[in-house]
Protein backbone atom coordinates (compact mmCIF):
# COMPACT_ATOMS: atom_id res chain seq x y z
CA UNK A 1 -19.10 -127.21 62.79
CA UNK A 2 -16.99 -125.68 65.37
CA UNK A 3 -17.83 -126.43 69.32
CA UNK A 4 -17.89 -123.26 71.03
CA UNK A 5 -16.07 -123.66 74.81
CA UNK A 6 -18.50 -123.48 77.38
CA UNK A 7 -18.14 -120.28 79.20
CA UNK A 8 -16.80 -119.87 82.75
CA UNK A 9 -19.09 -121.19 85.61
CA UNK A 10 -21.16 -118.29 86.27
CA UNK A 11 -23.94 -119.69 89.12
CA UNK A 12 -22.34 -121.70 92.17
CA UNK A 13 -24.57 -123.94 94.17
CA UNK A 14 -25.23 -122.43 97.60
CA UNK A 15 -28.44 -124.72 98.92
CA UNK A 16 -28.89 -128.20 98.59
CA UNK A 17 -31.24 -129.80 100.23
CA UNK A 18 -33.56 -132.70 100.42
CA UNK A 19 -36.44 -130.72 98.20
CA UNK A 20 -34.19 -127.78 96.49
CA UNK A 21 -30.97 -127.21 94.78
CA UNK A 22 -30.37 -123.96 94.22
CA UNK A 23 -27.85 -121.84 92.45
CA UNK A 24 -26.87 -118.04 92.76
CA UNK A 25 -24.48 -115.48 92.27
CA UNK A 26 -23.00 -113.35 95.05
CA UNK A 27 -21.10 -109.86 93.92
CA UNK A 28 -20.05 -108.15 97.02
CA UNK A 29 -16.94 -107.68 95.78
CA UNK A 30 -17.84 -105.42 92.85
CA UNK A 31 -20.10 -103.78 95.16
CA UNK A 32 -17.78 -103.17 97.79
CA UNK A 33 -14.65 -102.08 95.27
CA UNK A 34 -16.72 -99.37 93.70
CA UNK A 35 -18.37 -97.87 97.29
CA UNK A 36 -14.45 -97.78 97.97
CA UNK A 37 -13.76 -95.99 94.74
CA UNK A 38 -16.73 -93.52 95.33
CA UNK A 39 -15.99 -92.48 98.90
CA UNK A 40 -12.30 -92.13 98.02
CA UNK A 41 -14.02 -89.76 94.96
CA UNK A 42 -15.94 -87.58 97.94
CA UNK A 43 -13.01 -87.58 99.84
CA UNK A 44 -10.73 -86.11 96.92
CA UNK A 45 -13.34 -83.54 96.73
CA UNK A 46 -12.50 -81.76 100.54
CA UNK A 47 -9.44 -82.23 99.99
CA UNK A 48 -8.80 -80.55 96.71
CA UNK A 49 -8.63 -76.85 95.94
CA UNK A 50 -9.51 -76.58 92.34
CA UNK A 51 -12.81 -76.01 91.99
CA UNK A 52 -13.04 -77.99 88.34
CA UNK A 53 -11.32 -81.37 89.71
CA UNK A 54 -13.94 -80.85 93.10
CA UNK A 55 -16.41 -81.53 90.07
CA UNK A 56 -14.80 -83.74 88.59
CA UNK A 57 -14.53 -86.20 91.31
CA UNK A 58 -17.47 -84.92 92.89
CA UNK A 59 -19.74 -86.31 89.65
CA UNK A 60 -17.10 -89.73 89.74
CA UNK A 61 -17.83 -90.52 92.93
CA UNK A 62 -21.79 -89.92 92.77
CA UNK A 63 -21.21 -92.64 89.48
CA UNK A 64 -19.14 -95.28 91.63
CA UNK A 65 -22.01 -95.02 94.66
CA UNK A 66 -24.76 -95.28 91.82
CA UNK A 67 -23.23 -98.15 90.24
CA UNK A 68 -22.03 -99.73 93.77
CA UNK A 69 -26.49 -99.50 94.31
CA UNK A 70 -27.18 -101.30 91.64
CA UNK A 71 -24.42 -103.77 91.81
CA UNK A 72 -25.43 -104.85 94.91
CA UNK A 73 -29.00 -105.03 93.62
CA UNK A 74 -28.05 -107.59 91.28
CA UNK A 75 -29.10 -111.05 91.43
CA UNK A 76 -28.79 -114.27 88.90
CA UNK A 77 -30.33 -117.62 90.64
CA UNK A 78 -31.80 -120.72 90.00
CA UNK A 79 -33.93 -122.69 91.80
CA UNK A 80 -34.90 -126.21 90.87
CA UNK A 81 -37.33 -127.60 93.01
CA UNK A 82 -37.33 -131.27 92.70
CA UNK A 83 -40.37 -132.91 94.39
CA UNK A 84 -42.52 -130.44 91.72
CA UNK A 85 -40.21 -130.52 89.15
CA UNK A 86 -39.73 -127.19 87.96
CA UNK A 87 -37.30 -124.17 88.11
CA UNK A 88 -37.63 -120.75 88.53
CA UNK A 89 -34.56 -118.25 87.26
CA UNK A 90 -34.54 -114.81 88.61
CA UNK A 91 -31.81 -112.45 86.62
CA UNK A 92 -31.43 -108.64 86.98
CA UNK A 93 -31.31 -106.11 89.12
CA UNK A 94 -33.83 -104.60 91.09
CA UNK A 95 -36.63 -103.43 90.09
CA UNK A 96 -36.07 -104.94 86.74
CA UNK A 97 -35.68 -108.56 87.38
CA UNK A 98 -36.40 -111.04 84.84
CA UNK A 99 -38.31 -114.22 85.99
CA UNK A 100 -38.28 -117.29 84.22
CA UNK A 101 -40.12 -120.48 85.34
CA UNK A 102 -40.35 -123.78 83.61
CA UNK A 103 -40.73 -127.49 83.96
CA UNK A 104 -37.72 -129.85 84.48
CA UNK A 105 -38.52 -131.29 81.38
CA UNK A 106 -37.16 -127.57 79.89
CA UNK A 107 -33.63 -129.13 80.90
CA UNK A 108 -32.50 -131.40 78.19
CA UNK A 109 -29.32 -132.84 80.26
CA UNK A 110 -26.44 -132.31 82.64
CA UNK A 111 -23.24 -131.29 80.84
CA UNK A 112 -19.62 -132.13 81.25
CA UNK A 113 -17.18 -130.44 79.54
CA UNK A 114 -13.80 -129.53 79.45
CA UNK A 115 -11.74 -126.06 78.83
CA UNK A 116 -8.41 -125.09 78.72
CA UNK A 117 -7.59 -121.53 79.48
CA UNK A 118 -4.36 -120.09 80.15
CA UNK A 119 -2.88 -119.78 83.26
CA UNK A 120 -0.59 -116.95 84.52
CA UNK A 121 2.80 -118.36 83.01
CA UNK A 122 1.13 -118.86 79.93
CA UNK A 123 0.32 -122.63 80.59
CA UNK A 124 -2.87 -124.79 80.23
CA UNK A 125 -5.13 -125.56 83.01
CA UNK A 126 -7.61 -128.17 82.92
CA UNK A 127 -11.00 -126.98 84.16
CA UNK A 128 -13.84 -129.26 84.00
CA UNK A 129 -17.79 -127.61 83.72
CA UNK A 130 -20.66 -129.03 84.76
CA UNK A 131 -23.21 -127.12 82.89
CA UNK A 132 -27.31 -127.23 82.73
CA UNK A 133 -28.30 -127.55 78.68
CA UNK A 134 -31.65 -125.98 78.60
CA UNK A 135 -33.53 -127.14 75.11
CA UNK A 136 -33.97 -123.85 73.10
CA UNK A 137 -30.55 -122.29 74.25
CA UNK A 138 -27.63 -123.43 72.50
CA UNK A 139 -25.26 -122.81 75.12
CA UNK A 140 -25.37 -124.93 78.62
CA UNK A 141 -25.66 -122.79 81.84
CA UNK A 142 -22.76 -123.26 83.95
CA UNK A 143 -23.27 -123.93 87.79
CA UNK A 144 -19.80 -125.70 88.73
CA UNK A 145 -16.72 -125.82 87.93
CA UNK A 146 -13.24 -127.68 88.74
CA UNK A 147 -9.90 -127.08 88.13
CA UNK A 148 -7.66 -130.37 87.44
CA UNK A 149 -10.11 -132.34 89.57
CA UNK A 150 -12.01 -134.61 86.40
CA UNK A 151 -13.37 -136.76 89.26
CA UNK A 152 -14.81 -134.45 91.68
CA UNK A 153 -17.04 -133.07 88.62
CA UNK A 154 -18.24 -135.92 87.49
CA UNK A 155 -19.48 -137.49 90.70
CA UNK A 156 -20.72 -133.95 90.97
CA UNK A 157 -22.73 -133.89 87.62
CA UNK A 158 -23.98 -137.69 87.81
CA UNK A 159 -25.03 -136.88 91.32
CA UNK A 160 -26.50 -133.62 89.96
CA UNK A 161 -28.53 -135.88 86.88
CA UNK A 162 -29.33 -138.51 89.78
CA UNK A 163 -31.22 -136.10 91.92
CA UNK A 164 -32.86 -134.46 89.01
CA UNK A 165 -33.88 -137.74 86.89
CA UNK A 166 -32.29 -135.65 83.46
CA UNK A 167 -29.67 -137.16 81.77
CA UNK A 168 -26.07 -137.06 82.09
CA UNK A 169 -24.68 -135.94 78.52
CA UNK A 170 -20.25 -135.40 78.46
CA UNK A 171 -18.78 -133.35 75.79
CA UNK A 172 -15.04 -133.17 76.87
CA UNK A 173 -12.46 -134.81 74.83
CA UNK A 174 -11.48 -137.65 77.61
CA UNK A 175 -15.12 -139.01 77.44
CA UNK A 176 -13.77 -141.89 75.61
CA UNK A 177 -10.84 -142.84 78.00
């Protein structure tokens, strides 16, 4: 049976603290690019004199600004709250976000693994993933990752199976150097 790669790390830790670790997803970026794209759109559409390509970037624009809303809208977290022991996932956007909640005991292990894309010259990196393997999902969900710095993500994932009494599971090829 083939290993599938774990996927790039999605969730990046933003609070850690003495009772919660917490990990989210910020896109700004995507919001901000299309509310660029859109008011570039509306202002196409003053300065235009064909009536057809006013509509077109007229109905362009009012899709950027729409999808710009509900970009920014968007939210993918995790919250593990460790003195009660459970999570709670929020995914979606609003007002149709998804809410999962479960006991730590849902979280089979902490997971190191390794991945080799390609870089820009056509190259290998080495980027290590420290991944949450949740028991009836085959694939682990990502929440760090670290590129050519083996060290820095395992401290990270044994502190990460420390705090969280789960253990510490490593699927990357150098786990037997």
């Amino acid at each position: 049976m083939t290993r599938r790669l774990p996927r790039r790390a999605y969730l990046r830790p933003t609070v850690v603290s003495d009772d919660i670790v917490k990990f989210s997803v910020r896109t700004y970026a995507g919001t901000l690019s299309l509310a660029v794209m859109g008011a570039s759109a509306f202002f196409a559409v003053y300065t235009l004199s064909n009536r057809i390509l006013q509509w077109y970037f007229l109905i362009c624009g009012i899709l950027c600004l729409v999808g710009a809303a509900c970009w920014l809208f968007w939210r993918d977290d995790l919250e593990i709250d460790v003195n009660r022991r459970s999570y709670v996932r929020r995914r979606g956007s609003w007002p149709n976000l998804r809410k999962r909640e479960g006991p730590l005991n849902d979280i089979s292990a902490v997971e190191v693994s390794l991945r080799h894309p390609q870089d820009s010259h056509g190259g290998q990196l080495d980027v290590w993933t420290v991944g949450l393997r949740f028991k009836e999902e085959t694939d682990p969900l990502s929440v760090a990752e670290f590129l050519r710095n083996e060290q820095r993500a395992r401290e990270f994932a044994q502190n990460l199976a420390a705090r969280l009494h789960i253990a510490l599971s490593d699927t990357s090829s150098s786990a037997s150097r």
